[in-house]
N, C-alpha and C. Protein backbone atom coordinates (compact mmCIF):
# COMPACT_ATOMS: atom_id res chain seq x y z
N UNK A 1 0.81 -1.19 0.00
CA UNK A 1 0.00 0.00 0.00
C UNK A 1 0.85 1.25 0.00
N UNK A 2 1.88 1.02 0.74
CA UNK A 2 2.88 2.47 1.12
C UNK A 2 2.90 3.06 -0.48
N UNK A 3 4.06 2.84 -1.13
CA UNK A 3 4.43 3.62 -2.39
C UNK A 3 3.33 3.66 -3.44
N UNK A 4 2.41 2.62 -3.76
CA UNK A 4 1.45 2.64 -4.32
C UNK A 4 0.12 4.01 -3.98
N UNK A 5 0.01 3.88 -2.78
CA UNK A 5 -0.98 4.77 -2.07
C UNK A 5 0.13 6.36 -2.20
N UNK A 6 0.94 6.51 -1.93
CA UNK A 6 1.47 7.31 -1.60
C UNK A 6 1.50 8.59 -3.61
N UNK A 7 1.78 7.66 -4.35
CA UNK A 7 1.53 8.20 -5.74
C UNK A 7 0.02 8.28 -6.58
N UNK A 8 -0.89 7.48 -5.89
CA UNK A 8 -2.00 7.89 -6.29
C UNK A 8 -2.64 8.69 -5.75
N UNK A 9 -2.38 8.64 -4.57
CA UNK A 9 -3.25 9.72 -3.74
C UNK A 9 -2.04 10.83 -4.07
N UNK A 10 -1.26 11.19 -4.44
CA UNK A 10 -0.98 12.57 -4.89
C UNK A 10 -1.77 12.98 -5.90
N UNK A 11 -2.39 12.54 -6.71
CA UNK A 11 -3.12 13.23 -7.67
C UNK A 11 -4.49 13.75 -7.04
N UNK A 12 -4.48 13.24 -6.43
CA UNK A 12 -6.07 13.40 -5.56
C UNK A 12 -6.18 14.45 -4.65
N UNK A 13 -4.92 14.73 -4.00
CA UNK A 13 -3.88 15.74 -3.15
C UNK A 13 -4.00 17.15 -3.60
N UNK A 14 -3.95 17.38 -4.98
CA UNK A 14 -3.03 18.52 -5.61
C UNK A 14 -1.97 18.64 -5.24
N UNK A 15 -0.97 17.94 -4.40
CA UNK A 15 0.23 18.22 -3.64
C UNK A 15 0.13 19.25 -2.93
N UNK A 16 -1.17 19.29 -2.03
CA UNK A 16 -1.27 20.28 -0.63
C UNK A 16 -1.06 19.88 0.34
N UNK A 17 -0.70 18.32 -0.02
CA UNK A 17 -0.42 17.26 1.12
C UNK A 17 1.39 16.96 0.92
N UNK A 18 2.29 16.89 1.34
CA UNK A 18 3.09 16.45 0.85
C UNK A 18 3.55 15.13 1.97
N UNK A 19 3.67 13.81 1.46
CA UNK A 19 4.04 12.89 2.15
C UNK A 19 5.66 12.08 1.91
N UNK A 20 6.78 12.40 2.61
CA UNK A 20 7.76 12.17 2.36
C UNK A 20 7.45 10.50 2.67
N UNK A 21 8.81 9.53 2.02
CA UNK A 21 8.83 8.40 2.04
C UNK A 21 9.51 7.78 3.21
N UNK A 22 10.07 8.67 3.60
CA UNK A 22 10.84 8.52 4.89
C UNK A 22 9.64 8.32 6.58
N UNK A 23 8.60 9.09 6.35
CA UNK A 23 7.50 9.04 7.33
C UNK A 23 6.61 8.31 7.22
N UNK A 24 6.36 7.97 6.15
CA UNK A 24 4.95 7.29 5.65
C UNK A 24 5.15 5.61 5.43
N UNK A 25 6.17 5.27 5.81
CA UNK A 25 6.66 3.75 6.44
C UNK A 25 6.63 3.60 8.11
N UNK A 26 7.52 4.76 8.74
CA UNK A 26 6.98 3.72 9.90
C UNK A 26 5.66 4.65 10.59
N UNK A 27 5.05 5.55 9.83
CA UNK A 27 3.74 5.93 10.28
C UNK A 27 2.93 4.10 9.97
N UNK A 28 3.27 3.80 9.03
CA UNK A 28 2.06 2.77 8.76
C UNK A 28 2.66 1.68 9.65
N UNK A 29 3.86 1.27 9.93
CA UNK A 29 4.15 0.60 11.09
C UNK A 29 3.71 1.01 12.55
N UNK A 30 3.38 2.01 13.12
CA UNK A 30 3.16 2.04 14.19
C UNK A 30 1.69 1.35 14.27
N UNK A 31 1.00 2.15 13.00
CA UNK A 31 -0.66 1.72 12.86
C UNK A 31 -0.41 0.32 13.50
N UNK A 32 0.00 0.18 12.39
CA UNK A 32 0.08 -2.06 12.69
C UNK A 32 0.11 -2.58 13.67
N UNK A 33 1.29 -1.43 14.81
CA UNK A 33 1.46 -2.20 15.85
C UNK A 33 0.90 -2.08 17.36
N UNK A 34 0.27 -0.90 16.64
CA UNK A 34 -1.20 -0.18 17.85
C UNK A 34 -2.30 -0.85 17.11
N UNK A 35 -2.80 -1.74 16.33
CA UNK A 35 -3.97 -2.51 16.54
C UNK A 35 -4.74 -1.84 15.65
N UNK A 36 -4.60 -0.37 15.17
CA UNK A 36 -5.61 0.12 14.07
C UNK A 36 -5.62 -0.25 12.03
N UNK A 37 -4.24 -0.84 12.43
CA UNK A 37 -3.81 -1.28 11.15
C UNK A 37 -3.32 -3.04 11.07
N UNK A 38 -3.08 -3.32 9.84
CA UNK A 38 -2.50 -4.76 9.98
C UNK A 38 -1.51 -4.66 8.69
N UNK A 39 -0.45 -5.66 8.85
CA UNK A 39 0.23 -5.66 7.52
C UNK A 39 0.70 -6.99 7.16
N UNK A 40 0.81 -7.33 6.20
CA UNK A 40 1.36 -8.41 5.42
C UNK A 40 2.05 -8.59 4.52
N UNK A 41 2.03 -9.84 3.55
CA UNK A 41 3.39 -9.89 2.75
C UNK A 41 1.96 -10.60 1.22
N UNK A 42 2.09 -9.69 0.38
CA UNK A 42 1.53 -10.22 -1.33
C UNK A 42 2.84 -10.05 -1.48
N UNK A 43 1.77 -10.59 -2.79
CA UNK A 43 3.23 -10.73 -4.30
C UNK A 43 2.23 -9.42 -5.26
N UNK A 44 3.09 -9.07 -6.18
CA UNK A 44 2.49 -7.83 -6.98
C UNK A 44 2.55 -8.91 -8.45
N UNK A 45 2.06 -7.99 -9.47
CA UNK A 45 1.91 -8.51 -10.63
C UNK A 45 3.38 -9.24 -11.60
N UNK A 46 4.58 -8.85 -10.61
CA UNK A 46 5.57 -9.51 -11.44
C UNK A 46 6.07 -10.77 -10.38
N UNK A 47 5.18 -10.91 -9.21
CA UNK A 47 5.61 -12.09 -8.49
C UNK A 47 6.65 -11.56 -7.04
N UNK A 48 6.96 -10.32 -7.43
CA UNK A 48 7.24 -9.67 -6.16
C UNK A 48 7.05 -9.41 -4.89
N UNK A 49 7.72 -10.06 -3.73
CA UNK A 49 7.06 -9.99 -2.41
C UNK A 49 6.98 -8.21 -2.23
N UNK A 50 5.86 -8.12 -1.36
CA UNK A 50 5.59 -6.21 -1.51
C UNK A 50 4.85 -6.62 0.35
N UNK A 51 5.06 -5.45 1.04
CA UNK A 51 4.25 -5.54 2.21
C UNK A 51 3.08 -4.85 1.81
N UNK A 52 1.78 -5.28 2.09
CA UNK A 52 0.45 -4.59 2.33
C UNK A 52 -0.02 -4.08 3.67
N UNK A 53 -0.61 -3.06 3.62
CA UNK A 53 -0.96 -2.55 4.65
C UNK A 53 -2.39 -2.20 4.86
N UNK A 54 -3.23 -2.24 5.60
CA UNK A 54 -4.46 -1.87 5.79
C UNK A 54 -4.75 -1.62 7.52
N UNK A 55 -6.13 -1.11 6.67
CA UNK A 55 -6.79 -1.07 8.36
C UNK A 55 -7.75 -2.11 8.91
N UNK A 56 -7.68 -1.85 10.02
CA UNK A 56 -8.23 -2.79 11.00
C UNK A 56 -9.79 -2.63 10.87
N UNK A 57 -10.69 -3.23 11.31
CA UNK A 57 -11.98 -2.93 11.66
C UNK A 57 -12.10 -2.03 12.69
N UNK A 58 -11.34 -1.86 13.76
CA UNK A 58 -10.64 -0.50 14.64
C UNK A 58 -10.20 0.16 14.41
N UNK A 59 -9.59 0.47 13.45
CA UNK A 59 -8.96 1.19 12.80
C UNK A 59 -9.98 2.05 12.21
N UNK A 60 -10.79 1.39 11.19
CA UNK A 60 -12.07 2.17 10.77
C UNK A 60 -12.52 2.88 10.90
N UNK A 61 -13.38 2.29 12.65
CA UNK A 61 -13.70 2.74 13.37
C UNK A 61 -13.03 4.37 13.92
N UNK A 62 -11.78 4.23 14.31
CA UNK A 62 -10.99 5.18 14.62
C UNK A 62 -10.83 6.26 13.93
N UNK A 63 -10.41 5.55 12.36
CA UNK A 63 -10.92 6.78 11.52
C UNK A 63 -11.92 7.77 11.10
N UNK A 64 -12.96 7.10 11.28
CA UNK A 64 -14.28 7.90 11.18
C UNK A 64 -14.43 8.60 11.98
N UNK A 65 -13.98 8.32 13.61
CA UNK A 65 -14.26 9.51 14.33
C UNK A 65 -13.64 10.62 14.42
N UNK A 66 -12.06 10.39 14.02
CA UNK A 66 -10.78 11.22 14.16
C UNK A 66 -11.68 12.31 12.60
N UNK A 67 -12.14 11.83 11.55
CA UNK A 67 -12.87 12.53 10.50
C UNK A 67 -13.46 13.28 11.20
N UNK A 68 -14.52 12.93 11.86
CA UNK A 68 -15.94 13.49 12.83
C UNK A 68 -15.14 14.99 13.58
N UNK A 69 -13.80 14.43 14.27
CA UNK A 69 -13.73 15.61 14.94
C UNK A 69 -12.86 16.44 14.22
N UNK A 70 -12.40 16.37 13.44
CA UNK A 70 -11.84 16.94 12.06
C UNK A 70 -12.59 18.15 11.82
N UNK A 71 -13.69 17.69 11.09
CA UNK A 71 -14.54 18.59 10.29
C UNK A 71 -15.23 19.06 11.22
N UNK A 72 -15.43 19.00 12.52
CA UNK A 72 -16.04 20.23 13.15
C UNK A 72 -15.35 20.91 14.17
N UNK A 73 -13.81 20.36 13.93
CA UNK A 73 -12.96 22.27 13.93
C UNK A 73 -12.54 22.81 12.82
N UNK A 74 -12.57 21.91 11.99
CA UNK A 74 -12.89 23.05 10.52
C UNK A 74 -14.10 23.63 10.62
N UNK A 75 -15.27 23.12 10.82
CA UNK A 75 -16.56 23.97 11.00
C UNK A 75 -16.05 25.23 12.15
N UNK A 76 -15.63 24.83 12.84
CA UNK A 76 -15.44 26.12 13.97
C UNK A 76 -14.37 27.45 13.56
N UNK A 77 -13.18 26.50 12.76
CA UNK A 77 -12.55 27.64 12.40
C UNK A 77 -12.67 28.24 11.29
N UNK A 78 -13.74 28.12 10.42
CA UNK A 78 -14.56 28.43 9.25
C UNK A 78 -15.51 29.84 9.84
N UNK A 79 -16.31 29.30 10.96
CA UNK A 79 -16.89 30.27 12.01
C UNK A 79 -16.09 31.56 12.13
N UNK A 80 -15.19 31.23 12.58
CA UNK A 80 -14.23 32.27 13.46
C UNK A 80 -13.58 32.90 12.04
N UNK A 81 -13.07 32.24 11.21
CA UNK A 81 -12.37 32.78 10.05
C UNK A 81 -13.86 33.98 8.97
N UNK A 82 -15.22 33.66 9.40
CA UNK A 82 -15.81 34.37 8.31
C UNK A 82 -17.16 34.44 9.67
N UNK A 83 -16.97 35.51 9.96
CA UNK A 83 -17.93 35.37 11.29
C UNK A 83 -19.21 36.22 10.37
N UNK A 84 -19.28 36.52 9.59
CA UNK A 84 -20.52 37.47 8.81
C UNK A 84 -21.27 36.12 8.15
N UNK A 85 -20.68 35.13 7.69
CA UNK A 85 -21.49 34.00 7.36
C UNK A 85 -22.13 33.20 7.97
N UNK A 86 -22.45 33.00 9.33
CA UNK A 86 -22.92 32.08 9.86
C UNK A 86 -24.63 32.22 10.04
């Protein structure tokens, strides 16, 4: 998932995100090893062992809420940033 995810989701990005390769390995290792993520070993289309990475059903979970509280301090600082709109 790492390098794969990491170049598609730049297009999706505009590159307002920038994710070095150096962080975005053992970010996805910690996931794994706090229980919100899991990882394993495929082969890719030339037979290549590649690690996969995903999330957990806790993980999911986790994410959706960490979203939840996301977007309503963006709602708040949207508030505060344009106080004539509310």
């Amino acid at each position: 998932m790492g390098m794969r995810w990491r170049n598609t989701s730049s297009e999706r990005r505009n590159d307002l995100l920038q994710i070095e390769e150096g962080s975005l390995y053992p970010a996805l290792q910690t996931l794994a090893e706090s229980g919100v993520g899991e990882s394993g070993v495929g082969h890719f289309f030339d037979e290549r062992r590649v690690r996969i990475y995903k999330l957990t059903a806790t993980g999911a979970k986790h994410l959706e809420h960490e979203v939840s509280r996301f977007e309503k301090m963006l709602e708040g600082i949207t508030r505060v940033l344009a106080p004539g709109e509310s």
